[in-house]
C-alpha atoms as a PDB file:
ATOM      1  CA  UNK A   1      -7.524 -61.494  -9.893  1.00  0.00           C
ATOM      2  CA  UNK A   2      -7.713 -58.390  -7.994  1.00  0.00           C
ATOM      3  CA  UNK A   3      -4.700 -56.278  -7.419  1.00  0.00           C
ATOM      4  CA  UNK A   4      -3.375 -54.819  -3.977  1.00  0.00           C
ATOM      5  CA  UNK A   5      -2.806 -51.205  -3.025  1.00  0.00           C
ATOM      6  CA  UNK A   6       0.121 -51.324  -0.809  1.00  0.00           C
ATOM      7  CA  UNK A   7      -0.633 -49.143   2.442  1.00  0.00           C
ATOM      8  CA  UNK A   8       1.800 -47.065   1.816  1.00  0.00           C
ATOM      9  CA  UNK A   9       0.798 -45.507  -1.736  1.00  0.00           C
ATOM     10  CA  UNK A  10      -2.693 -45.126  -0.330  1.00  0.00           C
ATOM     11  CA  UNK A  11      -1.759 -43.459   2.470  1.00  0.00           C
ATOM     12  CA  UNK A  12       0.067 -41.179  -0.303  1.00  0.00           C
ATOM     13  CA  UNK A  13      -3.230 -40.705  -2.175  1.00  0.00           C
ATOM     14  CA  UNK A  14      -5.508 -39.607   0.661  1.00  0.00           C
ATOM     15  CA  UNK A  15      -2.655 -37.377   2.350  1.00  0.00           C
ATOM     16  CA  UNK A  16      -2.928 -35.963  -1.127  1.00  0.00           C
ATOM     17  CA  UNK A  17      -6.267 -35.666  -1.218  1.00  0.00           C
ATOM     18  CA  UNK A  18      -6.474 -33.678   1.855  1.00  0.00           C
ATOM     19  CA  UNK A  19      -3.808 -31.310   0.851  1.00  0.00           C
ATOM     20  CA  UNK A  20      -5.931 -29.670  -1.932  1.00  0.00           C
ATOM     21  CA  UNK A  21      -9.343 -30.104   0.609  1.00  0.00           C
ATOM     22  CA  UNK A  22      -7.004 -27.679   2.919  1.00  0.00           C
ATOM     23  CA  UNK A  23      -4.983 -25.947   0.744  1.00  0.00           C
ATOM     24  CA  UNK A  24      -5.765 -26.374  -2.564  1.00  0.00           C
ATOM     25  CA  UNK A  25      -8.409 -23.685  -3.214  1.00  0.00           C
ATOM     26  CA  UNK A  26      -8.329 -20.874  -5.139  1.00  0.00           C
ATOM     27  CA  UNK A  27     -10.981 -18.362  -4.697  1.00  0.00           C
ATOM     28  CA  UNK A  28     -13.344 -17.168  -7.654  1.00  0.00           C
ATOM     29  CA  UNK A  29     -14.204 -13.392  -6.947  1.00  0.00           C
ATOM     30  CA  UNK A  30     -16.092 -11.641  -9.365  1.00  0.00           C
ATOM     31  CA  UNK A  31     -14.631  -8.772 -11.498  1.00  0.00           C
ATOM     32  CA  UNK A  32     -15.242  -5.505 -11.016  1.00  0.00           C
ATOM     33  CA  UNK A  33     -18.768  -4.447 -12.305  1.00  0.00           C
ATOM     34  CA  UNK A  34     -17.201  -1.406 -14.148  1.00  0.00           C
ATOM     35  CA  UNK A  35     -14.283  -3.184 -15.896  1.00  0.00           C
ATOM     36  CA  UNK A  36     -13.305  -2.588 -19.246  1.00  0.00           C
ATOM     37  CA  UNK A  37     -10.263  -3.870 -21.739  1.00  0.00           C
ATOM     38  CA  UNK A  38      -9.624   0.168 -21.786  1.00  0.00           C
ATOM     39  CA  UNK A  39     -10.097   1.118 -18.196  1.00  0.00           C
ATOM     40  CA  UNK A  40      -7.415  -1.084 -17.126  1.00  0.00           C
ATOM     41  CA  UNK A  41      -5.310  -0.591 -19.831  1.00  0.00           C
ATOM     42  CA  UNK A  42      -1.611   1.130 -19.284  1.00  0.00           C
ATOM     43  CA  UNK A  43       0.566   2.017 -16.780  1.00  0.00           C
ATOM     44  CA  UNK A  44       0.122   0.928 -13.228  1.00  0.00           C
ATOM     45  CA  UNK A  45       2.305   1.265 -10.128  1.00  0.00           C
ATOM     46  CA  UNK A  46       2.080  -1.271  -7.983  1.00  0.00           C
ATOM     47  CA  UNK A  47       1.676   0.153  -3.896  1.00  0.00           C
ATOM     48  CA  UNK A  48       1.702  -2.767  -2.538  1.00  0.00           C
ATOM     49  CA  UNK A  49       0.703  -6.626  -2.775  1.00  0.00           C
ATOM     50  CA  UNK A  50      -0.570  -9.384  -0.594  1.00  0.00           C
ATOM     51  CA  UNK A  51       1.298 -12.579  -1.332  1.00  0.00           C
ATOM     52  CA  UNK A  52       2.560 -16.309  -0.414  1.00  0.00           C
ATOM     53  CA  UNK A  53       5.949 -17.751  -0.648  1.00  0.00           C
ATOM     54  CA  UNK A  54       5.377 -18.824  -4.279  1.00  0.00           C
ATOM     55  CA  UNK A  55       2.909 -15.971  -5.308  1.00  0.00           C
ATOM     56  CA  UNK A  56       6.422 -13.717  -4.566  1.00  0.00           C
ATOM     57  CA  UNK A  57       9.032 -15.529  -6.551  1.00  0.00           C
ATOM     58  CA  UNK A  58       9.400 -13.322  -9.472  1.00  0.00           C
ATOM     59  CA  UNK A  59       9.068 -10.064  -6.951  1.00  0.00           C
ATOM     60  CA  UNK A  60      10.882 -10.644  -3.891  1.00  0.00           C
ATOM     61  CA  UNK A  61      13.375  -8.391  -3.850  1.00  0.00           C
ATOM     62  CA  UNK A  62      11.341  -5.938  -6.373  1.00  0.00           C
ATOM     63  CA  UNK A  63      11.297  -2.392  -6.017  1.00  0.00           C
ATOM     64  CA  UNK A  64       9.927   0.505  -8.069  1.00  0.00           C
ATOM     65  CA  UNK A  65       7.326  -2.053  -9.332  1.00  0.00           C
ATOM     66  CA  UNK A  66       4.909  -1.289 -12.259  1.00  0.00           C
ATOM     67  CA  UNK A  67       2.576  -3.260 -14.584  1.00  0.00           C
ATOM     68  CA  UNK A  68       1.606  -2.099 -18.290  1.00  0.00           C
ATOM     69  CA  UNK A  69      -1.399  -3.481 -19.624  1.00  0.00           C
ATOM     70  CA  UNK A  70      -1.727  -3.757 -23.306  1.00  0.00           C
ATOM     71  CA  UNK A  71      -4.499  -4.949 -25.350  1.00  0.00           C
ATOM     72  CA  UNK A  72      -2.954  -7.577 -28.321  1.00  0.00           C
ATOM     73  CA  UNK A  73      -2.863  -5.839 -31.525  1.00  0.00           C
ATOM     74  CA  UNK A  74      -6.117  -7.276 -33.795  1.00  0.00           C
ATOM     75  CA  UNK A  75      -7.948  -8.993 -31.019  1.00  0.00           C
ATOM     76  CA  UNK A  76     -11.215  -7.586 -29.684  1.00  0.00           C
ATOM     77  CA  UNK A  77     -11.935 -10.623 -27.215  1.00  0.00           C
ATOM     78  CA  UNK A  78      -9.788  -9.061 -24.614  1.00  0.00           C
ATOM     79  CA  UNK A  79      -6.879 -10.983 -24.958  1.00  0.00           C
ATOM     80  CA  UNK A  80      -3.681  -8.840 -23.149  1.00  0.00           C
ATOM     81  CA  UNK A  81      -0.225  -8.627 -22.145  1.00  0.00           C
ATOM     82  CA  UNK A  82       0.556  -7.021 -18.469  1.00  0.00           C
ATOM     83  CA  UNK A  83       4.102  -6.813 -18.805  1.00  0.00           C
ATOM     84  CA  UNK A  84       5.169  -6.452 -14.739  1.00  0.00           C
ATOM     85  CA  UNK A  85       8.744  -4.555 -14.167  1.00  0.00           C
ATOM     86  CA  UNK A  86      10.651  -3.912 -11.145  1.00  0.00           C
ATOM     87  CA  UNK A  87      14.265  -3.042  -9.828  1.00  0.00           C
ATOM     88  CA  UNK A  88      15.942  -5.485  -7.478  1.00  0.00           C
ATOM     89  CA  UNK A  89      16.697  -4.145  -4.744  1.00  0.00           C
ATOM     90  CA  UNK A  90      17.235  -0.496  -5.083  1.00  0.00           C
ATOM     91  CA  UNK A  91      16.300   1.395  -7.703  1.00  0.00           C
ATOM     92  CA  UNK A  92      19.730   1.514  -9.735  1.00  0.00           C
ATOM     93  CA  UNK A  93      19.180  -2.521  -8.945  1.00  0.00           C
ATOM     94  CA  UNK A  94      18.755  -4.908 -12.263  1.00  0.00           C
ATOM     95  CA  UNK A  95      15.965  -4.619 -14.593  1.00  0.00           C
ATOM     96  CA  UNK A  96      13.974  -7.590 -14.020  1.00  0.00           C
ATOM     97  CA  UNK A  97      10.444  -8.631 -16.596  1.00  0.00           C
ATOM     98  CA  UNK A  98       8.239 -10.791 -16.473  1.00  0.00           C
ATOM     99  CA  UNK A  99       5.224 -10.481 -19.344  1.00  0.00           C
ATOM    100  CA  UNK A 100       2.246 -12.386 -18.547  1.00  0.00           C
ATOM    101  CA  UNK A 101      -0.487 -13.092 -21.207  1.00  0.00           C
ATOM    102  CA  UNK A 102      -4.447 -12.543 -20.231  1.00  0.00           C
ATOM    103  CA  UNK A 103      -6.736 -14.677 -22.149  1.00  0.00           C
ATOM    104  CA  UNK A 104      -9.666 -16.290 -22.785  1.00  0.00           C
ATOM    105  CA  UNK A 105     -11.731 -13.223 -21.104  1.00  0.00           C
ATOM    106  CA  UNK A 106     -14.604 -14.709 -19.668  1.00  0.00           C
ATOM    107  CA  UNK A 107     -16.569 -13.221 -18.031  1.00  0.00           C
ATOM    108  CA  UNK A 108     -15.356  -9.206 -18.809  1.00  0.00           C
ATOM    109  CA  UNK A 109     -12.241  -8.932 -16.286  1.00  0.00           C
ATOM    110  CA  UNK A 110     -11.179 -12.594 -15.509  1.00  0.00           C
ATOM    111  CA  UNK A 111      -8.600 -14.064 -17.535  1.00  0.00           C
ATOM    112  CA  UNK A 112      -6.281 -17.022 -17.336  1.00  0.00           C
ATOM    113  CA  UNK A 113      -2.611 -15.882 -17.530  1.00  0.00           C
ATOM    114  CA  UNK A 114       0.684 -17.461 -18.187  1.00  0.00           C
ATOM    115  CA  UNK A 115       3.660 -16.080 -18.346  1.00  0.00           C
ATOM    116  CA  UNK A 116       5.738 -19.313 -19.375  1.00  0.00           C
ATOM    117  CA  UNK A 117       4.620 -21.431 -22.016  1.00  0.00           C
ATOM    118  CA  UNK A 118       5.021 -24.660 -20.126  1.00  0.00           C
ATOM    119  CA  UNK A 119       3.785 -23.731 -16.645  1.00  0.00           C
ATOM    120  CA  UNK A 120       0.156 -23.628 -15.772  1.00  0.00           C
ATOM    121  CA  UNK A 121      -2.483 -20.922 -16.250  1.00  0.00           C
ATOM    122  CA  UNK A 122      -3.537 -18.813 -13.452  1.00  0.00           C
ATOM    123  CA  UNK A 123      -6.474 -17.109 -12.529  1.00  0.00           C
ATOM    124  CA  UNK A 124      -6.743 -13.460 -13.230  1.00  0.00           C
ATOM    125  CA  UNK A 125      -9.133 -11.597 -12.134  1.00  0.00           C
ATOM    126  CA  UNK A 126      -9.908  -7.236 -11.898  1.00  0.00           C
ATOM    127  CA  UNK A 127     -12.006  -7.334  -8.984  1.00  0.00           C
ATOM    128  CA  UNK A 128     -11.716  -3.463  -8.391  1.00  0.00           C
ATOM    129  CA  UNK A 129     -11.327  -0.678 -11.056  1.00  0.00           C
ATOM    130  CA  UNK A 130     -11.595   2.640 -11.307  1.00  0.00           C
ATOM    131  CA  UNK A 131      -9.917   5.892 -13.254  1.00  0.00           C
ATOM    132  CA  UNK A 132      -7.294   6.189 -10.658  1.00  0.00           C
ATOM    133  CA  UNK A 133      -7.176   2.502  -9.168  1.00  0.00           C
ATOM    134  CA  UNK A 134      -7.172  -1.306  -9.828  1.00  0.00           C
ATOM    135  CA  UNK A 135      -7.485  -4.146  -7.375  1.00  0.00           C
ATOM    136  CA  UNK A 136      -5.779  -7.583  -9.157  1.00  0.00           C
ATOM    137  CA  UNK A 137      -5.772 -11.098  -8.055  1.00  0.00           C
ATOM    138  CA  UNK A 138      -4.516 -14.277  -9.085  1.00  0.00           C
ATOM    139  CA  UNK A 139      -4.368 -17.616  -8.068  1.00  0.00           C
ATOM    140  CA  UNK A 140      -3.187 -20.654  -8.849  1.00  0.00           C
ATOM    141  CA  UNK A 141      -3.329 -24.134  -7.451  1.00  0.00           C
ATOM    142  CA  UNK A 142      -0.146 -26.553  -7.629  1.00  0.00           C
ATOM    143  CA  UNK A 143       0.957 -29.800  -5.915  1.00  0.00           C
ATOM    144  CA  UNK A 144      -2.251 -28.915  -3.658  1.00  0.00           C
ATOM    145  CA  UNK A 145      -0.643 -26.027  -2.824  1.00  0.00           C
ATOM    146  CA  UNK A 146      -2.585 -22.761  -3.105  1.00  0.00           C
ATOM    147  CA  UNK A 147      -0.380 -19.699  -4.576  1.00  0.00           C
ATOM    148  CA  UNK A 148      -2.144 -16.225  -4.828  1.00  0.00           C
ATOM    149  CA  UNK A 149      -1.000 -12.123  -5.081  1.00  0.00           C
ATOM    150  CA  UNK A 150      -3.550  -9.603  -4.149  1.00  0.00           C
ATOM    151  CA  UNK A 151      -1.886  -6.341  -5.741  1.00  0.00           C
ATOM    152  CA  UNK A 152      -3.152  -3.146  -5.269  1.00  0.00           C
ATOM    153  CA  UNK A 153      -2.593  -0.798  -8.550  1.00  0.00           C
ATOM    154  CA  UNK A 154      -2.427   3.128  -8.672  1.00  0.00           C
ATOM    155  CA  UNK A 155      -2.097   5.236 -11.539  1.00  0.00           C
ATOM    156  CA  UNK A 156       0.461   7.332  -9.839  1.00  0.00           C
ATOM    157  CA  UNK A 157       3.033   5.888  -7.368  1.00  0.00           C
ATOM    158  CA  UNK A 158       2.344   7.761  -4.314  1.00  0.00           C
ATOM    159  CA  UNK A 159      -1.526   8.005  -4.104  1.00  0.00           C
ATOM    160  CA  UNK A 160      -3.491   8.362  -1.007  1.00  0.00           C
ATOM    161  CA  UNK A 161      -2.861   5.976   1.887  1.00  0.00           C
ATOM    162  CA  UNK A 162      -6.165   6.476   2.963  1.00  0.00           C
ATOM    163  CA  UNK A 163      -7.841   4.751  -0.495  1.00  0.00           C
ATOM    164  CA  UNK A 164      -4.878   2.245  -0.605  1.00  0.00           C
ATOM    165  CA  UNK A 165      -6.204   1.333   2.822  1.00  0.00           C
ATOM    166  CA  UNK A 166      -9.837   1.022   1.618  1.00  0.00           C
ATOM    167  CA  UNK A 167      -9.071  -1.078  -1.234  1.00  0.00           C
ATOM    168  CA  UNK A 168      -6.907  -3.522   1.318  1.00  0.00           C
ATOM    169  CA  UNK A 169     -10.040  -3.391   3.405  1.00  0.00           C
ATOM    170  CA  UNK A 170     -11.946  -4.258   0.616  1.00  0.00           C
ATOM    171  CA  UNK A 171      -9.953  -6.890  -1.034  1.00  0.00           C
ATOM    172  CA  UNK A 172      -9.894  -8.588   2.583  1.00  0.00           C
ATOM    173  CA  UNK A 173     -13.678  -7.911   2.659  1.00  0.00           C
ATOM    174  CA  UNK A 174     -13.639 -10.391  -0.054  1.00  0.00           C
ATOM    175  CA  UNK A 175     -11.965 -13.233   2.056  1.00  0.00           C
ATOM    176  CA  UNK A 176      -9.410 -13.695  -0.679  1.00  0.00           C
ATOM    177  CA  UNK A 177      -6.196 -13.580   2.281  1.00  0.00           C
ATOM    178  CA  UNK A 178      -7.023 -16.917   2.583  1.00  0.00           C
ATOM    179  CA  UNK A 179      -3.581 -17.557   4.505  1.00  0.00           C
ATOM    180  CA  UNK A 180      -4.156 -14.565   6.874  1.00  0.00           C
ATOM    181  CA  UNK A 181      -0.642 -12.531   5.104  1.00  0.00           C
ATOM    182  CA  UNK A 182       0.546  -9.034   5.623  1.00  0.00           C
ATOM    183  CA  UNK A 183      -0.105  -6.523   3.439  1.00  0.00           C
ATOM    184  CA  UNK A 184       3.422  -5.276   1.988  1.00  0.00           C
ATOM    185  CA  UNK A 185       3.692  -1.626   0.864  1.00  0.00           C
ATOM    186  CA  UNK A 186       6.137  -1.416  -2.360  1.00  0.00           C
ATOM    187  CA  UNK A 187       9.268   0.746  -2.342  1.00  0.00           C
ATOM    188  CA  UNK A 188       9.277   3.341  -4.910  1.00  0.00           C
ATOM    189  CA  UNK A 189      10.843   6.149  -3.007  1.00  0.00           C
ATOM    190  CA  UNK A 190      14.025   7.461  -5.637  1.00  0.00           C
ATOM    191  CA  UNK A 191      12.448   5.539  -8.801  1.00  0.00           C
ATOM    192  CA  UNK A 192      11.258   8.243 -11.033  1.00  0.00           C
END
């Protein structure tokens, strides 16, 4: 005896379907060509980020926003912390944390992360480094819904405009502002 699908739960299933033909797509850039576990590694001021709703969660209301990047102790695959800290608000605001772990490095540059042990991994990926600069993005797919942060990284947290420009340029180059968002310069004027 064959069974039925009622019209309604298929309707559910191709509706669903479509959703992640749309929206459900992360991209895959390559990482930079000049990446390496100690080139990326340290302190990094965040001067701005390219993000959806859900890509913003943890930082929408951040300010004074840095990321330390820390190779785990005894590991030579890669594997990382990037332990991302901001102010709410203002820069008296709260401390807020959240410490995501890189691994499975594969190739040089392109991790998967997860910051909570339960939730899934997301694509990490260096797809711009140098001494004074880092280009970041991640990506995740859920519920057919595509989340993804561009972040642009600086050693200092005032660097040139002009660069910080370049590397938006460049990071939209890439076609990875999938969702057509504005680029949002980070506060850190009174943080240090």
């Amino acid at each position: 005896m064959a069974s039925k699908i009622s019209l309604p739960f298929l309707l559910i299933l191709v509706y669903s379907k479509v959703l992640v033909m749309v929206h459900g797509k992360c991209m895959s850039p390559p990482p930079s060509s000049n990446f390496t576990v100690g080139g990326y590694s340290g302190l990094w001021f965040e001067t701005g980020k390219i993000q959806t709703f859900a890509g913003a969660f943890f930082q929408r209301d951040c300010v004074c926003t840095t990321v330390e990047v820390t190779p785990e102790i005894n590991r030579t695959n890669g594997d990382s912390t990037a332990i991302n800290s901001c102010r709410k608000l203002t820069p008296q605001g709260k401390y807020l944390n959240a410490t995501g772990h890189l691994e499975n490095m594969n190739p040089p540059g392109k991790w998967k992360q997860w910051i909570f042990a339960f939730a899934p991994k997301v694509d990490y990926t260096v797809i711009y480094l140098d001494k004074d600069f880092a280009v970041e993005y991640d990506c995740s797919v859920k519920l057919g819904m595509t989340s993804y942060c561009i972040h642009i990284l600086a050693r200092v947290p005032n660097p040139d405009p002009n660069k910080v420009q370049r590397l938006v340029d460049f990071a939209e180059g890439l076609g990875l502002n999938t969702k057509q968002l504005p680029y949002k310069e980070t506060n850190h004027a009174g943080c240090w």
